[in-house]
Protein backbone atom coordinates (compact mmCIF):
# COMPACT_ATOMS: atom_id res chain seq x y z
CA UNK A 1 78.05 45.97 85.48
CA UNK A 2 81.47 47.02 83.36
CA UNK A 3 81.27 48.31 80.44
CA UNK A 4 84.04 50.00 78.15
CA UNK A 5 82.91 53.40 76.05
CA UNK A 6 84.52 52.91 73.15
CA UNK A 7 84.39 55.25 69.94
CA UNK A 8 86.66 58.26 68.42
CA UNK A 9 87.08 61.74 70.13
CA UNK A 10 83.98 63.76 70.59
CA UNK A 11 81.80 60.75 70.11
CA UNK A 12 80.16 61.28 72.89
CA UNK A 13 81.55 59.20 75.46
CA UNK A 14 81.74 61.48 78.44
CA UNK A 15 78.00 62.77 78.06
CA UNK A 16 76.71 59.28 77.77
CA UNK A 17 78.62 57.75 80.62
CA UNK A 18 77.39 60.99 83.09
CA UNK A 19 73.73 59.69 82.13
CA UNK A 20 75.00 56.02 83.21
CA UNK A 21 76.49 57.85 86.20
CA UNK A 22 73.02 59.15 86.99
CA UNK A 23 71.05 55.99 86.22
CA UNK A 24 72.67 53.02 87.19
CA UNK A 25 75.04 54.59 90.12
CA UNK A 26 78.15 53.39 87.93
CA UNK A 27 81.35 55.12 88.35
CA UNK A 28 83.29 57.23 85.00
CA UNK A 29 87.03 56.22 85.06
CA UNK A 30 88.99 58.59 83.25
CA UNK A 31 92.08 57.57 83.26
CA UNK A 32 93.35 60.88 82.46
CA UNK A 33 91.39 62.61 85.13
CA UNK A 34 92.27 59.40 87.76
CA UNK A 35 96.38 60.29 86.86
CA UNK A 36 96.01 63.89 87.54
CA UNK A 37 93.98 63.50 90.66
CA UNK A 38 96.77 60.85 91.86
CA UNK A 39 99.44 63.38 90.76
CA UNK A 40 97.61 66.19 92.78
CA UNK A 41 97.38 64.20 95.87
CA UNK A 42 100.91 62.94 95.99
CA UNK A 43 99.92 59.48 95.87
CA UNK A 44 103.28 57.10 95.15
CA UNK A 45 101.66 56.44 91.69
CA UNK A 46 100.90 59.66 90.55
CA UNK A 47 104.42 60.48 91.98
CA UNK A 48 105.81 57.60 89.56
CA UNK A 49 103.96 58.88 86.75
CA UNK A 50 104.94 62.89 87.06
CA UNK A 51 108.55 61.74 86.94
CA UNK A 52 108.01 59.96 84.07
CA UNK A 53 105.96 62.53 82.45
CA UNK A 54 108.30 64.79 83.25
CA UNK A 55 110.74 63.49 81.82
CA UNK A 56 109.02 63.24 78.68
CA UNK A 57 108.10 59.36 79.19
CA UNK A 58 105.11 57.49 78.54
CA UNK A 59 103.01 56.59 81.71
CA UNK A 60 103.56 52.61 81.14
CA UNK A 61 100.49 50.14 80.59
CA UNK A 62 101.01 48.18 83.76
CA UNK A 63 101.01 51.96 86.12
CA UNK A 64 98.04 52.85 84.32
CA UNK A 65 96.49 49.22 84.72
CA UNK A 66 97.29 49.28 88.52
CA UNK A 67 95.39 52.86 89.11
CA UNK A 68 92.39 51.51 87.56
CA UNK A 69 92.89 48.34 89.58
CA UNK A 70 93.21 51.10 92.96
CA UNK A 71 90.15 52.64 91.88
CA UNK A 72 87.88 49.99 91.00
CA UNK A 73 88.11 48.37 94.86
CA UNK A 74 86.50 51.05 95.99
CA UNK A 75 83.25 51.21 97.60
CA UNK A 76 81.78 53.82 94.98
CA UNK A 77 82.51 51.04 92.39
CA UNK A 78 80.12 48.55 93.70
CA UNK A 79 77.57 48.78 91.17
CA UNK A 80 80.30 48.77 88.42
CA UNK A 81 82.07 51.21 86.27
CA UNK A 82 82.84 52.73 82.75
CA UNK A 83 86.28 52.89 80.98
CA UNK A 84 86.15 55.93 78.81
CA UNK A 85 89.16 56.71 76.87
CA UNK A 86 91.06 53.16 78.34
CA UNK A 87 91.88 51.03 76.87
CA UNK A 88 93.49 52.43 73.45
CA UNK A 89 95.78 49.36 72.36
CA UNK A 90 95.37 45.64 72.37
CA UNK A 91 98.60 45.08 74.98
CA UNK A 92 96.17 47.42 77.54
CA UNK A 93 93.03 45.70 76.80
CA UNK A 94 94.87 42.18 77.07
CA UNK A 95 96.84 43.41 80.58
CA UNK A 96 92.84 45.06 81.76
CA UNK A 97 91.33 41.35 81.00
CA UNK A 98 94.32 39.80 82.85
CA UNK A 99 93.64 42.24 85.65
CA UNK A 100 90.24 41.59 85.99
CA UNK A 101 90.44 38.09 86.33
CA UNK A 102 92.58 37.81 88.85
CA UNK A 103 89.88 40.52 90.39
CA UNK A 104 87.27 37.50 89.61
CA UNK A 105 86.02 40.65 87.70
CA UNK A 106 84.90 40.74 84.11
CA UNK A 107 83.72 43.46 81.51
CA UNK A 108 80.22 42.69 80.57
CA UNK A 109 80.12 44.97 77.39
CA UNK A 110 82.26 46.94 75.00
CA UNK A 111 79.72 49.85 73.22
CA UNK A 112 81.00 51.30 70.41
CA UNK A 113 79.81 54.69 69.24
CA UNK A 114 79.86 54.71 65.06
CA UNK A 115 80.13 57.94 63.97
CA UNK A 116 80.26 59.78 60.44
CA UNK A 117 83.72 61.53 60.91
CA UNK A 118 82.93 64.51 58.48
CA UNK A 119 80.37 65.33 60.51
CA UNK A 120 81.66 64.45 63.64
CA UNK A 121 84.38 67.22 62.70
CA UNK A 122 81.83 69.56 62.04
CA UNK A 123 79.81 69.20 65.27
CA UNK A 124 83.41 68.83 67.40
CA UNK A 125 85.01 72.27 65.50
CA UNK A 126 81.68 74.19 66.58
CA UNK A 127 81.24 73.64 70.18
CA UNK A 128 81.68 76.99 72.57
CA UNK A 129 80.94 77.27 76.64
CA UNK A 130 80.23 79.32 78.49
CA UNK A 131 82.52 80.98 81.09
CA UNK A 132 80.86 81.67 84.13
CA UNK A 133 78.01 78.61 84.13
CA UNK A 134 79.61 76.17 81.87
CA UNK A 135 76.61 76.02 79.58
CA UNK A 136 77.17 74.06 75.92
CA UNK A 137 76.49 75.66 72.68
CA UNK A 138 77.36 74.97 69.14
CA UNK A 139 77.52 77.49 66.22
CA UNK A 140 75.26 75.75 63.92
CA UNK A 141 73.12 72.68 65.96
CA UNK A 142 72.71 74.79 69.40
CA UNK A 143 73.71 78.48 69.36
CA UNK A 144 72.60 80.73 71.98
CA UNK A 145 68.90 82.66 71.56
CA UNK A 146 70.32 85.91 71.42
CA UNK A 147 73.68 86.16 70.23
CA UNK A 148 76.49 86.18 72.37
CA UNK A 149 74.28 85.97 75.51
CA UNK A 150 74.13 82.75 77.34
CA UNK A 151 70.46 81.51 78.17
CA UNK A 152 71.19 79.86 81.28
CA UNK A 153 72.52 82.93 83.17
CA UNK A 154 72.69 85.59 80.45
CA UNK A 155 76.56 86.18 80.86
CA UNK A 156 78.61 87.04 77.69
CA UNK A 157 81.63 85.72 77.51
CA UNK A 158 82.32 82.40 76.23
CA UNK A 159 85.55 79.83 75.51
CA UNK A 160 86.57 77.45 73.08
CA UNK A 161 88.73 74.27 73.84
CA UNK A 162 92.06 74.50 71.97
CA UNK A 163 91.74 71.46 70.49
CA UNK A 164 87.87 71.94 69.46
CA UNK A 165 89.09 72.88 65.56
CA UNK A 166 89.00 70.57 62.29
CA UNK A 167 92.43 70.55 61.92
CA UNK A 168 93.04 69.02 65.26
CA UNK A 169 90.10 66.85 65.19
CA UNK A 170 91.63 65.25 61.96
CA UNK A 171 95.10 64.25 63.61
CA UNK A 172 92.90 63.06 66.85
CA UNK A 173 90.78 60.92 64.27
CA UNK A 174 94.19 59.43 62.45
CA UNK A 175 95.26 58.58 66.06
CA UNK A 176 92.25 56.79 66.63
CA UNK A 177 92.60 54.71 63.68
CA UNK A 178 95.86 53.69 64.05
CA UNK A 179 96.07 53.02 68.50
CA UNK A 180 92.54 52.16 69.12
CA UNK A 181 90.03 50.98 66.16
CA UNK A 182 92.63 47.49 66.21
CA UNK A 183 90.77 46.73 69.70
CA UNK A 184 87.75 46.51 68.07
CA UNK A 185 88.12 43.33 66.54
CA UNK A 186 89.58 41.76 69.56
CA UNK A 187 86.84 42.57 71.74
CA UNK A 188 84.45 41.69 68.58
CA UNK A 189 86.04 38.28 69.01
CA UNK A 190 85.25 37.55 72.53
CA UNK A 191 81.32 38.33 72.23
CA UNK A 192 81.52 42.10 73.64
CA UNK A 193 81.91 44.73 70.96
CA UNK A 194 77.88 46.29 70.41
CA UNK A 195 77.97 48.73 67.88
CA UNK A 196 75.13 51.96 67.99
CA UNK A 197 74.87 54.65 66.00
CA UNK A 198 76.68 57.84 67.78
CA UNK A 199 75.57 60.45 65.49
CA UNK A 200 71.41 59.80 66.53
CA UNK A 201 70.59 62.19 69.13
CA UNK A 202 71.63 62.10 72.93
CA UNK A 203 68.04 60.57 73.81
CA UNK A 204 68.38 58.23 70.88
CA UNK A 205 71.98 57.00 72.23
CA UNK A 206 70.92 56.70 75.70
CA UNK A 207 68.10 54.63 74.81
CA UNK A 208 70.53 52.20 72.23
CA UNK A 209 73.17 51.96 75.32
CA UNK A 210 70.54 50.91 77.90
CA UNK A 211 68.52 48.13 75.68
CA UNK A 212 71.68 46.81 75.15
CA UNK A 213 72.76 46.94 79.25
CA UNK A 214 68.88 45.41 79.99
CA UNK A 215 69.45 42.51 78.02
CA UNK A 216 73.20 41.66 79.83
């Protein structure tokens, strides 16, 4: 089965598609982590793309395209796989159908997580980690027991993503609406888009994503 993630930054995506990961044996692409890993290993694509990056460049559609088309023949694929945070315009999810065909591949869903974005801001701007363990914590939906102590392995010193703040969130969220929310219409079109609620709880989500994955 392949299936996209769709939905705005801190939606959810990445914990949702680890579950998936865990469930149904399907594989997370991140294109972002695939590019970095293909960069890191000196692959002629990631090679492509760093000079390109480097020189300030967009990584074009049809390198990106042909990473995920890399990655998806392998074996760990088999039981299908999860686009999270690709595709983000209509040209890439037009050139990702085209691939696919020719793949005699097919997505079999497009989930869209629906979030309230003023809250979605709130819960994004909160979240801390912890340093050692990696633990998750949020100031006001999940602090930590005893202040400033983690309760998975009691260390005490904790980070912050850069770009976990309302201020960024908001330029993220204009991003979103103007690059990705125009593929929701196209993929509406063709029978895929499913739309859930992203801001029930994690248990909740899981349980919207799967009924609509057991009746596919």
């Amino acid at each position: 089965m392949n299936i996209i993630l769709l939905g705005p930054p801190g939606a959810g995506k990445g914990t949702q598609a680890r579950f998936l990961e865990e469930k149904r044996g399907m594989i997370q692409l991140s294109t972002g982590d695939m590019l970095r890993a293909a960069i890191k290993r000196g692959e002629p694509l990631g090679l492509e793309a760093k000079k390109l990056m480097d020189a300030g460049t967009l990584v074009p559609d049809s390198l990106m395209i042909q990473m995920i088309e890399n990655r998806i023949a392998q074996p760990d694929c088999g039981k299908g796989f999860i686009l999270d945070g690709f595709p983000r315009t209509v040209p890439q999810a037009e050139a990702l159908d085209k691939m696919l065909a020719a793949k005699n591949k097919r997505l079999d869903a497009v989930i869209e997580l629906e979030v309230d974005e003023a809250a979605l801001i709130e819960r994004v701007s909160g979240r801390y980690t912890c340093a050692k363990c990696g633990a998750g914590y949020h100031d006001k939906f999940k602090p930590t027991k005893v202040p400033g102590v983690c309760d998975a392995c009691g260390n005490k010193e904790f980070t912050r993503r850069p770009d976990d703040n309302a201020e960024t969130m908001k330029t993220r969220l204009k991003a979103f609406h103007e690059q990705t929310a125009p593929i929701i219409p196209y993929y509406q079109q063709k029978g895929l888009l499913h739309a859930i609620d992203g801001m029930a709880d994690m248990d909740q989500v899981q349980a919207s994503i799967e009924a609509i994955l057991n009746k596919i």
